[in-house]
Protein backbone atom coordinates (compact mmCIF):
# COMPACT_ATOMS: atom_id res chain seq x y z
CA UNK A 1 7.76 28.35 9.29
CA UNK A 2 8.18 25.04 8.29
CA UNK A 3 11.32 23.14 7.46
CA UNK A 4 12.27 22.61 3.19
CA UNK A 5 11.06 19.45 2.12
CA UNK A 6 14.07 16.36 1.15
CA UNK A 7 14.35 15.88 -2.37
CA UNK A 8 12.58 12.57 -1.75
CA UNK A 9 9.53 13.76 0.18
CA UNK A 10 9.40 16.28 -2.91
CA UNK A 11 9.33 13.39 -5.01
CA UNK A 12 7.05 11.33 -2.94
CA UNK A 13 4.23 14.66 -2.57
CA UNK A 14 4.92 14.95 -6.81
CA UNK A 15 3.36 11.32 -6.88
CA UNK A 16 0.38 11.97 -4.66
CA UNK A 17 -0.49 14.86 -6.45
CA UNK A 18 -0.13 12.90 -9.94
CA UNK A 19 -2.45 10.10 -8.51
CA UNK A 20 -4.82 12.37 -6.81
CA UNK A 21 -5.26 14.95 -10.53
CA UNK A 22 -5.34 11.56 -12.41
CA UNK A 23 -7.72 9.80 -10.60
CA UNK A 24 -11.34 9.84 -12.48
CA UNK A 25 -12.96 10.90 -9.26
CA UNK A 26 -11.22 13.94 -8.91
CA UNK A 27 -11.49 14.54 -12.72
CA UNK A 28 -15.12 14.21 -12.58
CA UNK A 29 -15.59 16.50 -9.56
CA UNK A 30 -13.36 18.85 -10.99
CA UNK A 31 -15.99 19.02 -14.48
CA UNK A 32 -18.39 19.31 -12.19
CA UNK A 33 -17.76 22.26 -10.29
CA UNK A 34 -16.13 23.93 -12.69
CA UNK A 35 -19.00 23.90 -15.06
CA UNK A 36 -21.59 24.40 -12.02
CA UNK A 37 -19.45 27.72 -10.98
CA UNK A 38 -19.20 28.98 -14.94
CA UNK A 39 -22.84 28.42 -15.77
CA UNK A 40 -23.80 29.67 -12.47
CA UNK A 41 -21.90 33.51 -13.22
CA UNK A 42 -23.12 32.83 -16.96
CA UNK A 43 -27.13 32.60 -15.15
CA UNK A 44 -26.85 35.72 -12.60
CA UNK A 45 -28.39 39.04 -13.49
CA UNK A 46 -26.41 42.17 -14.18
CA UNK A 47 -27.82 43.56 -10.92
CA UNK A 48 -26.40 40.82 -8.67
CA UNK A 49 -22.60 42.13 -8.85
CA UNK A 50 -21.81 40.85 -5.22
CA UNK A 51 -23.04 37.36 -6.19
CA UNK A 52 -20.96 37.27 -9.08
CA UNK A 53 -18.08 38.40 -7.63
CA UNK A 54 -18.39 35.49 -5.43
CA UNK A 55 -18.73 33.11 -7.92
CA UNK A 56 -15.67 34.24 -9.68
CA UNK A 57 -13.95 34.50 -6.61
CA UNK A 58 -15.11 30.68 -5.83
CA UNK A 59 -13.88 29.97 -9.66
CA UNK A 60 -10.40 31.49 -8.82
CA UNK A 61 -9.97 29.76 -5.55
CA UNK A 62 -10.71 26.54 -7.49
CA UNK A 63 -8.44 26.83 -10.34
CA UNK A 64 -5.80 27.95 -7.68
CA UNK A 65 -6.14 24.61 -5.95
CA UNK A 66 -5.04 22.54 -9.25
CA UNK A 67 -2.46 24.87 -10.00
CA UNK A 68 -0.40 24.07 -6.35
CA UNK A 69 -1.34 19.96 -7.58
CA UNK A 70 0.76 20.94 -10.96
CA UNK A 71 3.19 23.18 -8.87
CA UNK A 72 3.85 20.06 -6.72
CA UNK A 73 4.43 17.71 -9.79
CA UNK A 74 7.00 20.06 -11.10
CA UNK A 75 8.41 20.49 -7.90
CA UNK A 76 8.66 16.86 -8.32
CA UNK A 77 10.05 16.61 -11.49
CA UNK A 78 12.96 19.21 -10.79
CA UNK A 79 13.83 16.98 -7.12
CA UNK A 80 14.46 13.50 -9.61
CA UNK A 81 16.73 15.49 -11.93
CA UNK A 82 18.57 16.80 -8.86
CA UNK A 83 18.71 13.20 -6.96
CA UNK A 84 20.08 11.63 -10.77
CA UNK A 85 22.75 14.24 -10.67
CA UNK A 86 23.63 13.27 -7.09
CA UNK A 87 23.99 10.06 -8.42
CA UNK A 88 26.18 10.94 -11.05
CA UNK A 89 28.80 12.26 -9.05
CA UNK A 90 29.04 9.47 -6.11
């Protein structure tokens, strides 16, 4: 298991993540797959339920990826509220 993460390391992974979900590149790729993956379950047949559950599976494991980004920037967020109070009290 690995050890907790500093309040400043949490602060400096919240800033990678912003730069990394703000950066055009990664918005751009993100459009892209996501609409690729949604078209591609809106295209397949009835028949093909394996394929599709793949797709939404691929969909999931997608969205899942930007949701630990956000989860890191909140982590983030909460770790500069905690240093300030830290602060505060020295």
């Amino acid at each position: 298991m690995t050890e907790p993460l500093s309040l400043e390391a949490q602060v400096e992974r919240a800033e990678a993540a912003r730069q990394i979900i703000q950066a055009q590149l990664f918005q751009d790729t993100w459009a892209e797959m996501e609409t690729a993956i949604v078209d591609k379950i809106a295209q397949c047949p009835l028949e093909a339920e394996f394929l599709r559950t793949r797709l939404c599976m691929a969909l999931g494991t997608l969205r899942t990826f930007r949701q630990v980004l956000e989860s890191h920037m909140e982590t983030g967020k909460m770790a500069v509220m905690q240093l300030g109070r830290k602060e505060g009290f020295r």
